[in-house]
C-alpha atoms as a PDB file:
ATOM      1  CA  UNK A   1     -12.614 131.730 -68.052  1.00  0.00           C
ATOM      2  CA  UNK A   2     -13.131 134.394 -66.146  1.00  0.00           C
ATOM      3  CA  UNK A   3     -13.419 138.175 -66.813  1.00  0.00           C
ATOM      4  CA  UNK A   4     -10.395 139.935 -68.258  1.00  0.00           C
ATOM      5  CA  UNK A   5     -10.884 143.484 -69.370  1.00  0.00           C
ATOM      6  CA  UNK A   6      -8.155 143.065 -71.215  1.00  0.00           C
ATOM      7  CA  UNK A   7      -9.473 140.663 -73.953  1.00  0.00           C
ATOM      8  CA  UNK A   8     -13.212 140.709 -72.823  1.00  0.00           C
ATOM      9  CA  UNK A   9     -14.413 144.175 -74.451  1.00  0.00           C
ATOM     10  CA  UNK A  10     -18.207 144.236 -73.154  1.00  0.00           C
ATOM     11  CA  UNK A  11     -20.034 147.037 -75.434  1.00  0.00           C
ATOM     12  CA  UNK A  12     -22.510 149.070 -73.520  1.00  0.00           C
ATOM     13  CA  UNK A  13     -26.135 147.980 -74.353  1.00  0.00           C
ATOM     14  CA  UNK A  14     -27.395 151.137 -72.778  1.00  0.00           C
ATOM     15  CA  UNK A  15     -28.499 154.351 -74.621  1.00  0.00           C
ATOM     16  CA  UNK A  16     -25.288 157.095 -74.209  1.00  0.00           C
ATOM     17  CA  UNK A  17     -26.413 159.893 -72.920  1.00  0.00           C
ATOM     18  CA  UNK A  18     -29.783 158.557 -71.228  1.00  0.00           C
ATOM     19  CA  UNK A  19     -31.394 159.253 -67.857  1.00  0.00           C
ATOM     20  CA  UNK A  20     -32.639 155.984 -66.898  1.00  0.00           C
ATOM     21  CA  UNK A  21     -34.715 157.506 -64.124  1.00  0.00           C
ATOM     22  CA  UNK A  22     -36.872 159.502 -65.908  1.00  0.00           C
ATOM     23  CA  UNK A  23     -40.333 159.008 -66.372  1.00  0.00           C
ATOM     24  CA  UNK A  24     -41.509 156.873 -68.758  1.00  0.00           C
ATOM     25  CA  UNK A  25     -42.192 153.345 -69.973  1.00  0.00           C
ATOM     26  CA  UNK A  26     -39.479 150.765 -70.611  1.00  0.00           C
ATOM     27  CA  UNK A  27     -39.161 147.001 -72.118  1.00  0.00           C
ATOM     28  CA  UNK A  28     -37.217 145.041 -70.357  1.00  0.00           C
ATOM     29  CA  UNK A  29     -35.838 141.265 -70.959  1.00  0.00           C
ATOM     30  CA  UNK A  30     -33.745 139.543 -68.599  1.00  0.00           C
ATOM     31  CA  UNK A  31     -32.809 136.117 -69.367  1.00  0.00           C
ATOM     32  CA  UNK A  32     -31.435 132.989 -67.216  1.00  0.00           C
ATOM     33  CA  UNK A  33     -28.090 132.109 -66.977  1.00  0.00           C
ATOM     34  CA  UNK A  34     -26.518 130.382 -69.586  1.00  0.00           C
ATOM     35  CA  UNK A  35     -30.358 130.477 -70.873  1.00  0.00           C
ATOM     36  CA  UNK A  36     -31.245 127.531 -68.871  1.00  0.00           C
ATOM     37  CA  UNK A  37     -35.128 126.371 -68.840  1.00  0.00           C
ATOM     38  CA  UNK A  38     -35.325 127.222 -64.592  1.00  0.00           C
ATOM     39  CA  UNK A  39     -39.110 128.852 -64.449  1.00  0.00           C
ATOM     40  CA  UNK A  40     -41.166 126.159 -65.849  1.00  0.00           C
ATOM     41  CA  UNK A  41     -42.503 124.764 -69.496  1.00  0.00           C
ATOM     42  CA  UNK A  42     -44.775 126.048 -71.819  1.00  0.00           C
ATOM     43  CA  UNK A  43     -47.990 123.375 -73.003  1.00  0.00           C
ATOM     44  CA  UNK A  44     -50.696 123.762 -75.323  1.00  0.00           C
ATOM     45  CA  UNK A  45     -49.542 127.510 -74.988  1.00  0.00           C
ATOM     46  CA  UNK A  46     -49.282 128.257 -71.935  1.00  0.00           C
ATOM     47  CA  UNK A  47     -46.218 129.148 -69.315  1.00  0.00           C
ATOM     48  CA  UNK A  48     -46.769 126.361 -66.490  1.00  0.00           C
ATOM     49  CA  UNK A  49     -44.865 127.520 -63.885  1.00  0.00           C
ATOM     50  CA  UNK A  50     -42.450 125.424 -61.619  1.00  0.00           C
ATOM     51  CA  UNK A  51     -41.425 126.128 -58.051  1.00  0.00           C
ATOM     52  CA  UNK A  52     -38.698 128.866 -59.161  1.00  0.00           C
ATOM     53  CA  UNK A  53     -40.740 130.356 -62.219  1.00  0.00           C
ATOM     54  CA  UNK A  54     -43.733 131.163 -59.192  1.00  0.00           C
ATOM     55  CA  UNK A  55     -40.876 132.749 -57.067  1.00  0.00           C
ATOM     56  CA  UNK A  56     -39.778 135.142 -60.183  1.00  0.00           C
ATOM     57  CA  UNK A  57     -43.595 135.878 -60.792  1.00  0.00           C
ATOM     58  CA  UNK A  58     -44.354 136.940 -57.213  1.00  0.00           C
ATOM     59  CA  UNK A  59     -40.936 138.779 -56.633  1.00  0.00           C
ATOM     60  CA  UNK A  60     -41.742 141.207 -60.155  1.00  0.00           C
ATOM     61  CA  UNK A  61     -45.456 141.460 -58.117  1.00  0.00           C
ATOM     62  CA  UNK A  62     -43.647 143.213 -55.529  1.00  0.00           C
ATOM     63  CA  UNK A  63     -41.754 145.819 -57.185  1.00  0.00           C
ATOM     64  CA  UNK A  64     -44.031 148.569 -56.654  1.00  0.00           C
ATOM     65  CA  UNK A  65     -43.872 148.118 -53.167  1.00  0.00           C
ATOM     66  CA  UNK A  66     -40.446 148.301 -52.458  1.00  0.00           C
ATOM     67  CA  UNK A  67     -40.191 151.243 -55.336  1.00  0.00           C
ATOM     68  CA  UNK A  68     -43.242 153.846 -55.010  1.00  0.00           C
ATOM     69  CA  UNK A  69     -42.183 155.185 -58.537  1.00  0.00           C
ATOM     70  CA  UNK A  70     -42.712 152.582 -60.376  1.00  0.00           C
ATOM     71  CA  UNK A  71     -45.745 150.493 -62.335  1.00  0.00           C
ATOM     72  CA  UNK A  72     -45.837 147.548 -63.599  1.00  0.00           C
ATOM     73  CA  UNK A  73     -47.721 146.907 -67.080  1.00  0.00           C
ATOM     74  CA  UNK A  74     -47.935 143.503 -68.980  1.00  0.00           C
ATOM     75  CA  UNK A  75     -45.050 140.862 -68.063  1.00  0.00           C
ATOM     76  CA  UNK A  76     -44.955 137.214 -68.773  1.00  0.00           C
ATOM     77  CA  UNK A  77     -42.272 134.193 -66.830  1.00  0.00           C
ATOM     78  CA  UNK A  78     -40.763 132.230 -69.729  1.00  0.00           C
ATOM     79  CA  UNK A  79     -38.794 129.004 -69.116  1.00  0.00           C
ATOM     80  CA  UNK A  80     -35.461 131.027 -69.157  1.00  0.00           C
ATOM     81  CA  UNK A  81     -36.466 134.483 -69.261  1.00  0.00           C
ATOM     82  CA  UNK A  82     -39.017 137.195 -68.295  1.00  0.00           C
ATOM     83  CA  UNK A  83     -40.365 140.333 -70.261  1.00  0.00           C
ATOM     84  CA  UNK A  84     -41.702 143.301 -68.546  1.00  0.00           C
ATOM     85  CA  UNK A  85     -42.879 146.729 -69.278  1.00  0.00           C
ATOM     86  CA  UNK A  86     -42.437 149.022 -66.415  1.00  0.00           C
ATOM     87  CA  UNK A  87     -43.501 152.335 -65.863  1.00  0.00           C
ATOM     88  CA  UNK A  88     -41.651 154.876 -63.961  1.00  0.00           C
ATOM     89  CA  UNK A  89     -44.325 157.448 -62.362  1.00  0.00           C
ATOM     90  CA  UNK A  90     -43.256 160.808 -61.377  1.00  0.00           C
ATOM     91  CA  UNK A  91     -45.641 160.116 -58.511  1.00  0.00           C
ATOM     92  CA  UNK A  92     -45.300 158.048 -55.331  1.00  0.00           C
ATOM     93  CA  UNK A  93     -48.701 156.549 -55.377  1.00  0.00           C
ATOM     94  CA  UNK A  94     -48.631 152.678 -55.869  1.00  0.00           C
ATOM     95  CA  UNK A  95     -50.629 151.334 -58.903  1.00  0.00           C
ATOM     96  CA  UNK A  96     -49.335 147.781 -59.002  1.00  0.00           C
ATOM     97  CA  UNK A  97     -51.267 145.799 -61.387  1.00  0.00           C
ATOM     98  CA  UNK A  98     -53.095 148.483 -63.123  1.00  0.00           C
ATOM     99  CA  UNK A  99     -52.371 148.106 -66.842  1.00  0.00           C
ATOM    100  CA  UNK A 100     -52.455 150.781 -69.108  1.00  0.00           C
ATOM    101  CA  UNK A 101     -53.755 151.631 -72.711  1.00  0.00           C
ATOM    102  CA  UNK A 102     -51.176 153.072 -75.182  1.00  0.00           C
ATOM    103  CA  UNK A 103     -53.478 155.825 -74.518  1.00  0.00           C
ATOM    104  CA  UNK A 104     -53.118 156.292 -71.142  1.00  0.00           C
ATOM    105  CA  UNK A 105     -49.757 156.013 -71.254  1.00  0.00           C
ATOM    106  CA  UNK A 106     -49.058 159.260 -74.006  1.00  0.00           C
ATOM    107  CA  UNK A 107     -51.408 161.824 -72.161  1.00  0.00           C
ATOM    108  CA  UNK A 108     -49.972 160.349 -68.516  1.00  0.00           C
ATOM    109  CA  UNK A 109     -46.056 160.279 -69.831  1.00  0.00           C
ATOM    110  CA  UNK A 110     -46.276 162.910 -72.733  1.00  0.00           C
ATOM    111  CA  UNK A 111     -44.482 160.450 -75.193  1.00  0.00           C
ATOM    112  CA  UNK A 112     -43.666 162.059 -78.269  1.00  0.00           C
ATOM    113  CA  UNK A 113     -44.427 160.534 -81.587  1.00  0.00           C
ATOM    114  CA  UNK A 114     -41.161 159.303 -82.765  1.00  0.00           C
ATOM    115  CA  UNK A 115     -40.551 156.498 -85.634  1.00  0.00           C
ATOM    116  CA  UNK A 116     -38.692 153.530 -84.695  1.00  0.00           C
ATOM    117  CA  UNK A 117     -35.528 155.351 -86.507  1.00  0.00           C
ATOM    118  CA  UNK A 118     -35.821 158.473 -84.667  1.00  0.00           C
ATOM    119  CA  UNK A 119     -35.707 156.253 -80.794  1.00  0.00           C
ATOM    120  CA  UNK A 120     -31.677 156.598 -80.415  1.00  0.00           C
ATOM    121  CA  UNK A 121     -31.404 159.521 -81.936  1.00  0.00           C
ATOM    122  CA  UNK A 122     -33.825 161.539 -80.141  1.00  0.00           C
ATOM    123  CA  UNK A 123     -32.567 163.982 -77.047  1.00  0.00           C
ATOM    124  CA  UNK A 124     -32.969 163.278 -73.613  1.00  0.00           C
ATOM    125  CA  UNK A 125     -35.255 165.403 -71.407  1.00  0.00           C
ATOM    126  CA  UNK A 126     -33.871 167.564 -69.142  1.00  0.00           C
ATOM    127  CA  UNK A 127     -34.693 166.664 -65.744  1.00  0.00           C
ATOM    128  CA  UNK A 128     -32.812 167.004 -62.227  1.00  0.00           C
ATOM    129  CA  UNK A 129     -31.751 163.122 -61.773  1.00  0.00           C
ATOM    130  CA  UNK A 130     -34.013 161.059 -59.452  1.00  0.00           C
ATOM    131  CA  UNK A 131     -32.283 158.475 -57.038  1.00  0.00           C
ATOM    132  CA  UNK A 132     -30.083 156.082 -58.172  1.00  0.00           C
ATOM    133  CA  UNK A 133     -32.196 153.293 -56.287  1.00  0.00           C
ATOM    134  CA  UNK A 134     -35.005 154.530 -58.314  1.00  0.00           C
ATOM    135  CA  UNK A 135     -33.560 153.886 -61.608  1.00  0.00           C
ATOM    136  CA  UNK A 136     -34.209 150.938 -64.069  1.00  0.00           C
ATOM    137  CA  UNK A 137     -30.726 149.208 -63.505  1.00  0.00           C
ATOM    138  CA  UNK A 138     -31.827 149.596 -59.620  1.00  0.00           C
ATOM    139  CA  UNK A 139     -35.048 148.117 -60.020  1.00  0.00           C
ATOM    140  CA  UNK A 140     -33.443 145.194 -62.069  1.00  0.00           C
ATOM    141  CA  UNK A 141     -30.862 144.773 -59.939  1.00  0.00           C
ATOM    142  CA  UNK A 142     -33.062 144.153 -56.825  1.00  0.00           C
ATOM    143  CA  UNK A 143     -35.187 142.055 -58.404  1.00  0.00           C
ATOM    144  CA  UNK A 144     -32.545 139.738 -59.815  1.00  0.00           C
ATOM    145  CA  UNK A 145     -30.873 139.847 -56.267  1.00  0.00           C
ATOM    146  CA  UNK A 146     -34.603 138.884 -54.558  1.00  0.00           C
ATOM    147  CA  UNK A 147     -35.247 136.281 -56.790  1.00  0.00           C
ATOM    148  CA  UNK A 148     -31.554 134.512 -56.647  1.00  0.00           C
ATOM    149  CA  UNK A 149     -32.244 135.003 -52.662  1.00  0.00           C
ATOM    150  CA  UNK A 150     -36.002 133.550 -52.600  1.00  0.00           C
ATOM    151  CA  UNK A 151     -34.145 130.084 -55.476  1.00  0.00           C
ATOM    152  CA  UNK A 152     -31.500 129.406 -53.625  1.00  0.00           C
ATOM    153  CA  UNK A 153     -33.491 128.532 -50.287  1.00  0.00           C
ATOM    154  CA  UNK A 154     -35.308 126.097 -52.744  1.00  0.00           C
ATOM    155  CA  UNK A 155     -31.656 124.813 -53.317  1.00  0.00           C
ATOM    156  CA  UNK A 156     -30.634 125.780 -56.144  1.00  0.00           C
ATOM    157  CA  UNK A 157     -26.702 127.150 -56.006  1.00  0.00           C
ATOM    158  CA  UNK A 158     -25.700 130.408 -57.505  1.00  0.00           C
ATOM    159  CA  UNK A 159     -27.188 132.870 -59.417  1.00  0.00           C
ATOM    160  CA  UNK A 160     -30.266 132.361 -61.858  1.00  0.00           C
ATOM    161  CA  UNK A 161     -29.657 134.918 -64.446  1.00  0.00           C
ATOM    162  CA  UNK A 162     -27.192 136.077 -66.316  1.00  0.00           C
ATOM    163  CA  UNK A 163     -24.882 139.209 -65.845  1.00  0.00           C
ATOM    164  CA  UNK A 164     -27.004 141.690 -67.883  1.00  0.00           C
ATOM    165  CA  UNK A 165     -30.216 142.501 -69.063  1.00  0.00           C
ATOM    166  CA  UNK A 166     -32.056 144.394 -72.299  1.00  0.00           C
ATOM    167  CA  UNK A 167     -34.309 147.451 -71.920  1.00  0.00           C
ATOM    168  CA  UNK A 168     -35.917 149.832 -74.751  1.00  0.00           C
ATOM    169  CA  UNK A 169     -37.071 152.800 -74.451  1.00  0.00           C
ATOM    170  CA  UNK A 170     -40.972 153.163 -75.325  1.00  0.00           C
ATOM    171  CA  UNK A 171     -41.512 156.422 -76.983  1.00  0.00           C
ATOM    172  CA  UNK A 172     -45.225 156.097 -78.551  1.00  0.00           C
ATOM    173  CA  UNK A 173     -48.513 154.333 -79.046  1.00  0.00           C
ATOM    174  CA  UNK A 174     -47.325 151.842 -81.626  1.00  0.00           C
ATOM    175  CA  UNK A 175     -44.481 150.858 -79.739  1.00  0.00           C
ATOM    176  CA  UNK A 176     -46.208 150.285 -77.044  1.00  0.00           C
ATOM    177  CA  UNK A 177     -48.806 148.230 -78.839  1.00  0.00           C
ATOM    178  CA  UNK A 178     -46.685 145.916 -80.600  1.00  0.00           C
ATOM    179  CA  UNK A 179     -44.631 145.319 -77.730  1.00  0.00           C
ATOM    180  CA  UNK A 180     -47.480 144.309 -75.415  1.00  0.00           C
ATOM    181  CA  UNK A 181     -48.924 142.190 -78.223  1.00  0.00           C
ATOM    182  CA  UNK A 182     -44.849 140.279 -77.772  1.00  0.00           C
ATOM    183  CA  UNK A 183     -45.413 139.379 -74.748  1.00  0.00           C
ATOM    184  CA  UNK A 184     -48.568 138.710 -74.570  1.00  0.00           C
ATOM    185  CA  UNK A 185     -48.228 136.196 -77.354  1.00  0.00           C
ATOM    186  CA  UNK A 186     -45.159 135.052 -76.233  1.00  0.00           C
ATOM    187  CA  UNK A 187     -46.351 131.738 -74.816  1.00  0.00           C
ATOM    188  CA  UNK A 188     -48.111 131.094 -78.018  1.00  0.00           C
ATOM    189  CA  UNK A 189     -44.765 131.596 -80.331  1.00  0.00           C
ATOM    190  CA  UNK A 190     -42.334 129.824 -77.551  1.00  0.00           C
ATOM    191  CA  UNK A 191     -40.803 127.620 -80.170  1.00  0.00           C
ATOM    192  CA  UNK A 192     -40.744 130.784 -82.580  1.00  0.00           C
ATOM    193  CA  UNK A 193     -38.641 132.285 -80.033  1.00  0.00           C
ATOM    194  CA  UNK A 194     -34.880 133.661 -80.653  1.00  0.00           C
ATOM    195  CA  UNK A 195     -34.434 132.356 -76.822  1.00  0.00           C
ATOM    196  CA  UNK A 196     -36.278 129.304 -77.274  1.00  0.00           C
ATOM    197  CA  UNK A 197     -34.093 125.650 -75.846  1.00  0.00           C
ATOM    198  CA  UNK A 198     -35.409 122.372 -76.048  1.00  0.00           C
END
């Protein structure tokens, strides 16, 4: 069936009011479409990657190239879906691959220390807006596009994800921490997972 805006009422998934652009640290999860198993298996707990599952690895690798603003923290290729934390910087300078302590990221990113129930309810910083190509629905964007590019040379037709993707905002330490520690472990507790398939 396809997409009726009439019957098909999509609810936003984003936070109202939010500048997505602003510095700070985000979760995201984007999942395959129709949450098919296209990156690879997990054994003995581990991700093995195929073919495609190396492609979406390398193409998250080269975010921070094409996007000065932005560093990449812990991020793991599942069989049909990736989690990432990504950093935006209000500096250009390129840290790919430098991970950061829950530390590093309050003093660098002045996260306040809000509960869990305070995270939608808190006010957004004032800042002037930053380029839209610089912003997290950007950066997913491209890399969805890159990595649909990069599989379907390797034959596979259409697009590998589905239409939308999940962010959260990280706004402290223990956040941080126990979101790491997901993905992280998230090879380990594959058949634990809500997106686990046979």
């Amino acid at each position: 069936m396809t997409y009726n805006s009439l019957i098909h009422h999509r609810r936003s998934i984003r936070l109202k009011g939010y500048d997505y652009s602003q510095a700070g640290a985000y979760f995201i999860t984007i999942c395959t479409k129709d949450r098919q198993n296209l990156f690879g298996k997990v054994l003995n707990e581990e991700m093995i990657l195929n073919e495609m599952g190396q492609v979406a690895y390398n193409e998250w690798l080269k975010t921070p190239d094409l996007r000065p603003n932005v560093s990449l923290d812990v991020f793991v290729i599942m069989p049909n879906h990736m989690h990432g934390i990504i950093i935006l910087n209000d500096n250009t300078a390129n840290r790919r691959g430098e991970l950061h302590s829950p530390e590093e990221i309050s003093r660098e990113l002045h996260l306040p220390q809000l509960t869990e129930k305070d995270e939608c309810n808190s006010p957004r910083q004032q800042q002037m807006p930053r380029s839209p190509s610089n912003n997290i629905g950007a950066i997913v964007r491209g890399y969805k596009s890159s990595v649909t590019k990069q599989i379907n040379l390797l034959n596979y037709p259409g697009s590998a994800w589905q239409r939308d993707y999940y962010e959260h905002i990280i706004r402290n330490e223990q956040s941080y921490q126990r979101i790491s520690d997901y993905i992280i472990n998230n090879p380990a507790k594959w058949d634990q997972d809500k997106f686990y398939l046979k």
